[in-house]
N, C-alpha and C. Protein backbone atom coordinates (compact mmCIF):
# COMPACT_ATOMS: atom_id res chain seq x y z
N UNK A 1 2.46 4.06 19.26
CA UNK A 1 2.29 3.65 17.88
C UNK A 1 3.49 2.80 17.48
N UNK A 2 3.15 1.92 16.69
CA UNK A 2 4.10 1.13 16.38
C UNK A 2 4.03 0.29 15.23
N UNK A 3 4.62 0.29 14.60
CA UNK A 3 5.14 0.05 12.80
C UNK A 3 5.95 -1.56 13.02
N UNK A 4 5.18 -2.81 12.39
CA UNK A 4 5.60 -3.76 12.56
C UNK A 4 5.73 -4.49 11.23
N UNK A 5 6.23 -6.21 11.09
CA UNK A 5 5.53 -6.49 10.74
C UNK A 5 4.36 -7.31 10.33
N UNK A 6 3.71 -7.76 9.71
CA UNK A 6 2.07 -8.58 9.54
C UNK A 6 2.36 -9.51 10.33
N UNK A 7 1.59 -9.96 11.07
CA UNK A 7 1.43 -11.20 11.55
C UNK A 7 -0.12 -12.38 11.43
N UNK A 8 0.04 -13.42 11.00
CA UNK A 8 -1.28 -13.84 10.73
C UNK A 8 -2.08 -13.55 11.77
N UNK A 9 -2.21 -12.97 12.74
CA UNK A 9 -3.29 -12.77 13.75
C UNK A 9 -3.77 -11.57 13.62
N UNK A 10 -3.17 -10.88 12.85
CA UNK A 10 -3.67 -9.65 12.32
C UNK A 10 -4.73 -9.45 10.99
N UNK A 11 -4.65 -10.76 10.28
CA UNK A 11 -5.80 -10.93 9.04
C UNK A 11 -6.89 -10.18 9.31
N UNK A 12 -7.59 -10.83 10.22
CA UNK A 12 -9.35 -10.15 10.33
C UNK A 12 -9.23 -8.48 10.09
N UNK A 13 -8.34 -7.99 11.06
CA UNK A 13 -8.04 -6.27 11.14
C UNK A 13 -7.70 -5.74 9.96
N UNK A 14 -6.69 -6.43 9.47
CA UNK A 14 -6.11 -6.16 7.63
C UNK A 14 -7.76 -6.20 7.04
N UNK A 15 -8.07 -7.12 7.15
CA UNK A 15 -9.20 -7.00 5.64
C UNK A 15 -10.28 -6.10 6.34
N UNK A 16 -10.40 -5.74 7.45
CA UNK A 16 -11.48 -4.76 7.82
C UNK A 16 -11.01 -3.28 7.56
N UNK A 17 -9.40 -3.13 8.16
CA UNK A 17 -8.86 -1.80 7.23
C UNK A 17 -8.69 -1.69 5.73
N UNK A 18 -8.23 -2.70 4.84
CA UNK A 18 -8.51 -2.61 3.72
C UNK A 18 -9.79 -1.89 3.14
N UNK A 19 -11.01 -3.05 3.61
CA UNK A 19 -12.30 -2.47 3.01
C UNK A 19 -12.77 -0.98 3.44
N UNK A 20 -12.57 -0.59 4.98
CA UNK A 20 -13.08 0.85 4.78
C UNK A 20 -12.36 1.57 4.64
N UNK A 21 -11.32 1.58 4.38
CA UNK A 21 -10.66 2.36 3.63
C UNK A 21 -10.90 2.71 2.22
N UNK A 22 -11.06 1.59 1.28
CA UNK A 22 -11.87 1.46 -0.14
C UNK A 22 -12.72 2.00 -0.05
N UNK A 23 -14.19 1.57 1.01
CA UNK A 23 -15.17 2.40 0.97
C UNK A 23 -14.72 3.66 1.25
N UNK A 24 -14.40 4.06 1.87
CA UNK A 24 -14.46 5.87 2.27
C UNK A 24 -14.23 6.74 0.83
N UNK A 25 -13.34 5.73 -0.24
CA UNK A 25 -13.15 6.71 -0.89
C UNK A 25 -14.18 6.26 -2.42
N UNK A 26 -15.04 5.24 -2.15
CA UNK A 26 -15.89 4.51 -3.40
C UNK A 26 -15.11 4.20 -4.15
N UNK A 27 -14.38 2.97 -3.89
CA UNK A 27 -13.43 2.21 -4.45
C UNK A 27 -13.58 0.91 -3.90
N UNK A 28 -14.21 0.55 -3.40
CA UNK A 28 -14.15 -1.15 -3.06
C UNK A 28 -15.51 -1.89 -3.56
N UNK A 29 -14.72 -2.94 -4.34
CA UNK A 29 -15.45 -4.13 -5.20
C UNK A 29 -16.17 -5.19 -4.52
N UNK A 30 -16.01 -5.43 -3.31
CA UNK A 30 -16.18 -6.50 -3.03
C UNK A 30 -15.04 -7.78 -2.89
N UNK A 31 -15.20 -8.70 -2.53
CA UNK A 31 -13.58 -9.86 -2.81
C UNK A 31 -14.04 -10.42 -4.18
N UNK A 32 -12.60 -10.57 -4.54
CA UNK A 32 -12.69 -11.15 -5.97
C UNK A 32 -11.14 -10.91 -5.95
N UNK A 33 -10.93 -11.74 -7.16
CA UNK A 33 -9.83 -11.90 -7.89
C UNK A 33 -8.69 -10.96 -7.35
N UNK A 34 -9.06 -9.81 -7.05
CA UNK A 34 -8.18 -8.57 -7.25
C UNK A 34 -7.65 -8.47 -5.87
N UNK A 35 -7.91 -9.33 -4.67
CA UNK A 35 -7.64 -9.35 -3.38
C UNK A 35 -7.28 -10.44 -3.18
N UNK A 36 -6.49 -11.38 -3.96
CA UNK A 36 -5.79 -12.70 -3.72
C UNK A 36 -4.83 -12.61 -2.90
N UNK A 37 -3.81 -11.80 -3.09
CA UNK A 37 -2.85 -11.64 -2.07
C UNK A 37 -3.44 -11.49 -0.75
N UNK A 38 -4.25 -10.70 -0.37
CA UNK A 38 -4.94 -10.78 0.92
C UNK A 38 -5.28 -12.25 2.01
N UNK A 39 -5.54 -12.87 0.76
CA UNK A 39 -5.65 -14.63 1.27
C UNK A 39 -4.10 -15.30 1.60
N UNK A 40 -3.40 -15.01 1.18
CA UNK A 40 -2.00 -15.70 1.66
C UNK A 40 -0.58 -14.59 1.79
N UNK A 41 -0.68 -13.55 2.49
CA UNK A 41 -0.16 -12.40 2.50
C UNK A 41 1.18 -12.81 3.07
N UNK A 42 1.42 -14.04 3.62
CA UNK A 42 2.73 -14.33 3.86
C UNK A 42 4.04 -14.78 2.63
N UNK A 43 2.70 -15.43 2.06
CA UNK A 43 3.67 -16.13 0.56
C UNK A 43 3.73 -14.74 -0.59
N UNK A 44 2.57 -14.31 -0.28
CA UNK A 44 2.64 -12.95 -1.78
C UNK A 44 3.58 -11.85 -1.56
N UNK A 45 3.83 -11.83 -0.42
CA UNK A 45 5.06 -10.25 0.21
C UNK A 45 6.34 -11.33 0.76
N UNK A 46 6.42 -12.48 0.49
CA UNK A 46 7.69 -13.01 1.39
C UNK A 46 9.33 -12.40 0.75
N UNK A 47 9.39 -12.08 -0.64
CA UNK A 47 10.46 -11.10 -0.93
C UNK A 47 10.47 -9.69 -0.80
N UNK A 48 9.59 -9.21 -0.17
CA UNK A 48 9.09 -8.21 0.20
C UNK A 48 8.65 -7.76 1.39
N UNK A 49 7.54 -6.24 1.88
CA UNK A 49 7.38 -6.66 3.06
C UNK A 49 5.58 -6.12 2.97
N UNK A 50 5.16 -6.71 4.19
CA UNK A 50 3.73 -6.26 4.30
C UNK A 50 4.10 -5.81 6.20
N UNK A 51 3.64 -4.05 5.99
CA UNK A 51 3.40 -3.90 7.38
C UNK A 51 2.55 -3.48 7.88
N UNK A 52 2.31 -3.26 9.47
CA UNK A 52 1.31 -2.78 9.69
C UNK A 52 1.84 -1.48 10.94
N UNK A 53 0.72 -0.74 11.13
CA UNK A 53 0.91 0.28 12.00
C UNK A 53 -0.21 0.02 13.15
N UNK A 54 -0.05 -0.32 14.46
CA UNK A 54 -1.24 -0.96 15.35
C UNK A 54 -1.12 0.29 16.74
N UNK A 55 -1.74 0.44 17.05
CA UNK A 55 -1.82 1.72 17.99
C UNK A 55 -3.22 1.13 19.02
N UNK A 56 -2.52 0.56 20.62
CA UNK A 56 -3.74 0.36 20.94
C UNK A 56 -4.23 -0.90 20.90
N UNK A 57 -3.55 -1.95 20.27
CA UNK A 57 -3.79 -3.14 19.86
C UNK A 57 -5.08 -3.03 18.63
N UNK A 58 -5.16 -2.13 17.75
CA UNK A 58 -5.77 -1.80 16.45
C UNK A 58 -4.74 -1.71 15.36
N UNK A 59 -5.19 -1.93 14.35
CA UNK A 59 -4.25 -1.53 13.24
C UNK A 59 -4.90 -0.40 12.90
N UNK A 60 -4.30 0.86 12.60
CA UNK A 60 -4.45 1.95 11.94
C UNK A 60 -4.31 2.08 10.27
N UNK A 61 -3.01 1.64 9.94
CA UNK A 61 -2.49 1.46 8.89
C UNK A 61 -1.84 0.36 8.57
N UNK A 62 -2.14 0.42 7.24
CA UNK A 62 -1.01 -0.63 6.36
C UNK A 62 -0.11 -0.54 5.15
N UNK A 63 0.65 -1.35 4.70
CA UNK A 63 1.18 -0.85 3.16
C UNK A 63 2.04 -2.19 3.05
N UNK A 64 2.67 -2.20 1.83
CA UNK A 64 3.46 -3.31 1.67
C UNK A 64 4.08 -3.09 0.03
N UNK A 65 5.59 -3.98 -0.09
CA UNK A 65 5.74 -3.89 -1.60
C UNK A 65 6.37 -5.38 -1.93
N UNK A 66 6.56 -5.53 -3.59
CA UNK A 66 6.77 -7.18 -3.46
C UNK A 66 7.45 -7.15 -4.46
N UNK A 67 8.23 -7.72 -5.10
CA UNK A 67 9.18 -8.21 -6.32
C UNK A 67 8.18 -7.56 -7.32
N UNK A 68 8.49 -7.24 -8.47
CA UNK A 68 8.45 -6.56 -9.54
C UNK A 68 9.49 -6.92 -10.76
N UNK A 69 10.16 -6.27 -11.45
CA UNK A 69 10.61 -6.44 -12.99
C UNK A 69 11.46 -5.52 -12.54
N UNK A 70 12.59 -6.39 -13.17
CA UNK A 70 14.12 -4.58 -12.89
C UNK A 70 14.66 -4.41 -12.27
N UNK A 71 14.28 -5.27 -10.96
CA UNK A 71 14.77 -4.87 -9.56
C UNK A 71 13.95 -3.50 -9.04
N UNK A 72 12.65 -3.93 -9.56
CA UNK A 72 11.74 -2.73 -8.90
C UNK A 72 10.78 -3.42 -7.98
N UNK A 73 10.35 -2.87 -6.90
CA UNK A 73 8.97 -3.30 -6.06
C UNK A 73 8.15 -2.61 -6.46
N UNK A 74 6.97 -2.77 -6.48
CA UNK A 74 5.16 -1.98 -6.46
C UNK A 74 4.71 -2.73 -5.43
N UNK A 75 4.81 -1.04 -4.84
CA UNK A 75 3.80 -0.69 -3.90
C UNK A 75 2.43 -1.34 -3.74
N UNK A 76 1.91 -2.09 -2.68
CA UNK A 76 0.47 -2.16 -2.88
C UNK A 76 -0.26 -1.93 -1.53
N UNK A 77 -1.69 -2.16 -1.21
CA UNK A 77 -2.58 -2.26 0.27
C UNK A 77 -1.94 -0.74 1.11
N UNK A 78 -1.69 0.30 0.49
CA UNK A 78 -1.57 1.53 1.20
C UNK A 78 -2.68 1.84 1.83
N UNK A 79 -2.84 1.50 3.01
CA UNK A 79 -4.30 1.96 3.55
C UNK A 79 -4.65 2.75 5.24
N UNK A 80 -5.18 3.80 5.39
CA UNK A 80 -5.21 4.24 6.84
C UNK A 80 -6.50 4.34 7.03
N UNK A 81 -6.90 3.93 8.17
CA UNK A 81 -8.31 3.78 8.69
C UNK A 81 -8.95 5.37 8.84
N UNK A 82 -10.29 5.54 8.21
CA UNK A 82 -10.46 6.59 7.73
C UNK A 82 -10.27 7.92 9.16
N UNK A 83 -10.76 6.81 10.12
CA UNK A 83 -10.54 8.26 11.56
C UNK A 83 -8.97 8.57 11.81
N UNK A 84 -7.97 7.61 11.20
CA UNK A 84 -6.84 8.14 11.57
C UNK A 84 -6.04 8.66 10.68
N UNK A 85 -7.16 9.41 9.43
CA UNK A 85 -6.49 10.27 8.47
C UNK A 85 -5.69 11.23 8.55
N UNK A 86 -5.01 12.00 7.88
CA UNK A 86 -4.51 13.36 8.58
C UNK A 86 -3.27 13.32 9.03
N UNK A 87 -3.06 12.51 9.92
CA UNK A 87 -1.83 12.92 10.84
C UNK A 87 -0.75 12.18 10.32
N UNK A 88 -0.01 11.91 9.19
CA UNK A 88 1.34 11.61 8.43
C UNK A 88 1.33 10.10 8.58
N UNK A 89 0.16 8.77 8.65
CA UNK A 89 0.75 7.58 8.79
C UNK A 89 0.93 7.35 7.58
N UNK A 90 0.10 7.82 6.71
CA UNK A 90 0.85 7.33 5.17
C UNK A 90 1.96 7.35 4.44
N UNK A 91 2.27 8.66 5.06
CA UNK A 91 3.66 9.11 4.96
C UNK A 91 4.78 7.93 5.57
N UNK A 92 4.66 7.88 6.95
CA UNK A 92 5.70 6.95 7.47
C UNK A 92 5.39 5.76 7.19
N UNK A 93 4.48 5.07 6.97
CA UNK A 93 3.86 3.65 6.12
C UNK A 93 5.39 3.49 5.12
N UNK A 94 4.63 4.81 4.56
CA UNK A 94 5.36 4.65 2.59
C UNK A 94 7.22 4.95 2.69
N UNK A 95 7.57 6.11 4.24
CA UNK A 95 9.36 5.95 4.38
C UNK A 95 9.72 4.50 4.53
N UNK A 96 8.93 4.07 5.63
CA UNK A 96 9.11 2.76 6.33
C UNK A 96 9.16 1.71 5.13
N UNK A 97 8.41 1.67 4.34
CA UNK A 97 8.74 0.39 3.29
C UNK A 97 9.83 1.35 2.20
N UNK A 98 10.44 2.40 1.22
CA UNK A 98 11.22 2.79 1.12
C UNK A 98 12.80 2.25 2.24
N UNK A 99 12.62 2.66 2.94
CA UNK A 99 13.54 2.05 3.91
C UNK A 99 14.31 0.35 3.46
N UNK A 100 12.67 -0.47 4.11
CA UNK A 100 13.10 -1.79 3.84
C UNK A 100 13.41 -2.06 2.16
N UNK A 101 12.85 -1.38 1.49
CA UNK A 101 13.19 -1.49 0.14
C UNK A 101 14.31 -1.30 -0.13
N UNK A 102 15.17 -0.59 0.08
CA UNK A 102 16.20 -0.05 -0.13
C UNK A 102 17.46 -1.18 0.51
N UNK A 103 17.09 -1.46 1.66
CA UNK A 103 17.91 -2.84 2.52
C UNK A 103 17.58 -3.88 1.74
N UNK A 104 16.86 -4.07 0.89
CA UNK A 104 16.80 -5.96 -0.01
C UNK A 104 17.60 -5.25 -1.02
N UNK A 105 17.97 -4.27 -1.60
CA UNK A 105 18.51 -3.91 -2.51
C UNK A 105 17.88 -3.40 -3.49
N UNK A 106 16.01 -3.11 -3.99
CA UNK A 106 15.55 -2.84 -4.74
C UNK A 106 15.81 -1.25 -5.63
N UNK A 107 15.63 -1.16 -6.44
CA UNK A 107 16.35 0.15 -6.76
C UNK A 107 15.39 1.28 -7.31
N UNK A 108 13.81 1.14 -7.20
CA UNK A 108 12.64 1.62 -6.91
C UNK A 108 11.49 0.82 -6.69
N UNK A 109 10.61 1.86 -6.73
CA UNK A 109 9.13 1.46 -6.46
C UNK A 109 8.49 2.02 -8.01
N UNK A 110 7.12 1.32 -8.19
CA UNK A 110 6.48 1.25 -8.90
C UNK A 110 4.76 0.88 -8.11
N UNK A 111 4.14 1.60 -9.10
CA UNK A 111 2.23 1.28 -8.28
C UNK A 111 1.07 1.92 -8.93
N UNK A 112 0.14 1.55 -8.38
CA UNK A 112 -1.12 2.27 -9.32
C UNK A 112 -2.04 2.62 -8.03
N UNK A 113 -2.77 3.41 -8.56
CA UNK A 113 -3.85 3.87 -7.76
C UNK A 113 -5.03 4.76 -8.38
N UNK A 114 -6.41 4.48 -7.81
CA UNK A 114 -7.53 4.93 -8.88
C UNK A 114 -7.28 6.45 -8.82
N UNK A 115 -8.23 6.83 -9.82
CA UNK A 115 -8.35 8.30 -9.76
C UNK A 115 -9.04 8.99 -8.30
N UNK A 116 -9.99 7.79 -7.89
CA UNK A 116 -10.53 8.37 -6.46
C UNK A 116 -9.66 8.63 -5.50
N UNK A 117 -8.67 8.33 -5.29
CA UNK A 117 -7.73 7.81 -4.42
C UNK A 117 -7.11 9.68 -4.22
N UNK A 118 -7.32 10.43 -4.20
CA UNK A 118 -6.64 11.84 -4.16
C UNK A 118 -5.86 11.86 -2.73
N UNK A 119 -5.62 11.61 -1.77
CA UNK A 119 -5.13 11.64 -0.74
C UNK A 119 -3.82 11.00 -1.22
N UNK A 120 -3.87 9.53 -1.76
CA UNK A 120 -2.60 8.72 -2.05
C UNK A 120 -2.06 9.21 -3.07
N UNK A 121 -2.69 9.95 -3.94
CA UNK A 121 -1.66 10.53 -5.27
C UNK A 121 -1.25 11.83 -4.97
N UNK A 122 -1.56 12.21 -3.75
CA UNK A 122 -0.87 13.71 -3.37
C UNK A 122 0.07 13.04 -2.12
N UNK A 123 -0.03 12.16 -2.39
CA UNK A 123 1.44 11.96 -0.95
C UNK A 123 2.55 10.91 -1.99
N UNK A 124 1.85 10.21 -3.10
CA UNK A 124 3.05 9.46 -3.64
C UNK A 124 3.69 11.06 -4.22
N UNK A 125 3.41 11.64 -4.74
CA UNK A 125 3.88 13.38 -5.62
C UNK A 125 4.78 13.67 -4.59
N UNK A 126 4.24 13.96 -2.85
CA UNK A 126 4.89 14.27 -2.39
C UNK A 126 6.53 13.36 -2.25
N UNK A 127 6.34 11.97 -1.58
CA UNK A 127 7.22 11.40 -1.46
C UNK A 127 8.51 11.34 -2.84
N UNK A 128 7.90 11.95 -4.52
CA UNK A 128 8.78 11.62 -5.30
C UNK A 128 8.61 10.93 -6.36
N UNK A 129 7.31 10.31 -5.96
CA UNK A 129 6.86 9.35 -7.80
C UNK A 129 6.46 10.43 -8.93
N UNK A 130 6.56 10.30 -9.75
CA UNK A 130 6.06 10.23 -10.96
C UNK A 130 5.30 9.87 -11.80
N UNK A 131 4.00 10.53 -12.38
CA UNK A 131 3.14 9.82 -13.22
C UNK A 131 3.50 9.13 -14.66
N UNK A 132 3.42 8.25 -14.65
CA UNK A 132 3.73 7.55 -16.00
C UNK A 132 3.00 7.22 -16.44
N UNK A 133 1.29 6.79 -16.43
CA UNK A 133 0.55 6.21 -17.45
C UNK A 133 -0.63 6.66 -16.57
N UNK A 134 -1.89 6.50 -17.49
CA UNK A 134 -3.44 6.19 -16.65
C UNK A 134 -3.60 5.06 -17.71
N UNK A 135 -4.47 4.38 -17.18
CA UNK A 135 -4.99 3.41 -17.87
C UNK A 135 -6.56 3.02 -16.73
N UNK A 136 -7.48 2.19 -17.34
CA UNK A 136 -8.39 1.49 -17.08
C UNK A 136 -8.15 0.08 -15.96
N UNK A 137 -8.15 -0.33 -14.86
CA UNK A 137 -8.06 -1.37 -14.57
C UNK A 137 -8.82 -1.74 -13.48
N UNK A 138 -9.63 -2.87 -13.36
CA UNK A 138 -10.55 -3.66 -12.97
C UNK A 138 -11.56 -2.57 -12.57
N UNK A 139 -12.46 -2.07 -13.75
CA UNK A 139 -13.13 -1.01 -14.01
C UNK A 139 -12.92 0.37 -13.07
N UNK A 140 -11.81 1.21 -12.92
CA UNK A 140 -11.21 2.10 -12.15
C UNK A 140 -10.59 2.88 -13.31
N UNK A 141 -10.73 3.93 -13.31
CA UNK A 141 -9.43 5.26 -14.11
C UNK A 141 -8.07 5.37 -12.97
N UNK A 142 -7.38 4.44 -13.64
CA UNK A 142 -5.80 4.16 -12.65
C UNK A 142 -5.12 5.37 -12.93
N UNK A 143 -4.25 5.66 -12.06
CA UNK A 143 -2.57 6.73 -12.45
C UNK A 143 -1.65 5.57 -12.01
N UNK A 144 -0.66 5.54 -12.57
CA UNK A 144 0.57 4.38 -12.58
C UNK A 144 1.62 5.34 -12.21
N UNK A 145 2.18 5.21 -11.39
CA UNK A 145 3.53 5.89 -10.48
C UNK A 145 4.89 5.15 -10.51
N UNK A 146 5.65 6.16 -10.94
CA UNK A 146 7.03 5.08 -10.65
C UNK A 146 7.83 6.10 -10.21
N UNK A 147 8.95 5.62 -9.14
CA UNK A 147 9.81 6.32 -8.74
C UNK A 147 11.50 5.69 -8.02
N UNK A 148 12.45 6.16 -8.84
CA UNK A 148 13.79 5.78 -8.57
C UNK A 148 14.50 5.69 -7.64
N UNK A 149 14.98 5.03 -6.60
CA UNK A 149 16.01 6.00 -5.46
C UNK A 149 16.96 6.23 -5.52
N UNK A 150 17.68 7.29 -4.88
CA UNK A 150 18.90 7.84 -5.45
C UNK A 150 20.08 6.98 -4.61
């Protein structure tokens, strides 16, 4: 297993883990608006990072975070392919960008995630975020997470 990061030859795999991942949990729209970064993932994470986890020459997982307000990043594309649930890649996804976060100098994370999403809001809790808001967004019941590093 091995934790890298994105490379454009990896697109097709990214947007195929993206989507079933969405699906598994009835959360994916379709493309639209809300998956722009997906189209130019080099320019949208370039102060930031987008990685991947490939096992096998597959990607398993992904995650990534990008400039924000404050000197904060948000988190986004946290995603593990639904057969390789379970066994802590989300976890090391989410140290692994913590990590690089911490080396650009950012001084937290910030992110949202739907209410479906129960797997990712019991591991951001775990890792240390904090709920700060729900709100409505691109018809989803969001939780908004933020969290400091020490």
């Amino acid at each position: 297993m091995l934790i890298r990061p994105f490379s454009p030859t990896d697109l097709d795999q990214v947007l195929y883990l993206h989507r079933v991942a969405m699906e598994a949990v009835g959360a994916y729209k379709g493309d639209g608006p809300w998956d722009e970064d997906l189209k130019d993932i080099i320019r949208h994470y370039k102060d930031g990072a987008f990685l991947v986890i490939e096992e096998d020459n597959t990607l398993i997982a992904m995650g990534a975070f990008k400039p924000s307000e404050n000197n904060l990043a948000e988190v986004k594309r946290m995603r593990v392919l639904p057969s390789a649930q379970g066994k802590g890649l989300g976890k090391k996804m989410y140290l692994e960008l913590e990590k690089r976060a911490l080396e650009l100098g950012y001084k937290g994370f910030h992110l949202e995630t739907s209410e479906l999403q129960v797997s990712a809001q019991q591991l951001y809790q775990k890792v240390g975020f904090i709920e700060c808001n729900r709100m409505a967004i691109d018809g989803y019941n969001c939780i908004l997470f933020k969290k400091y590093f020490n």
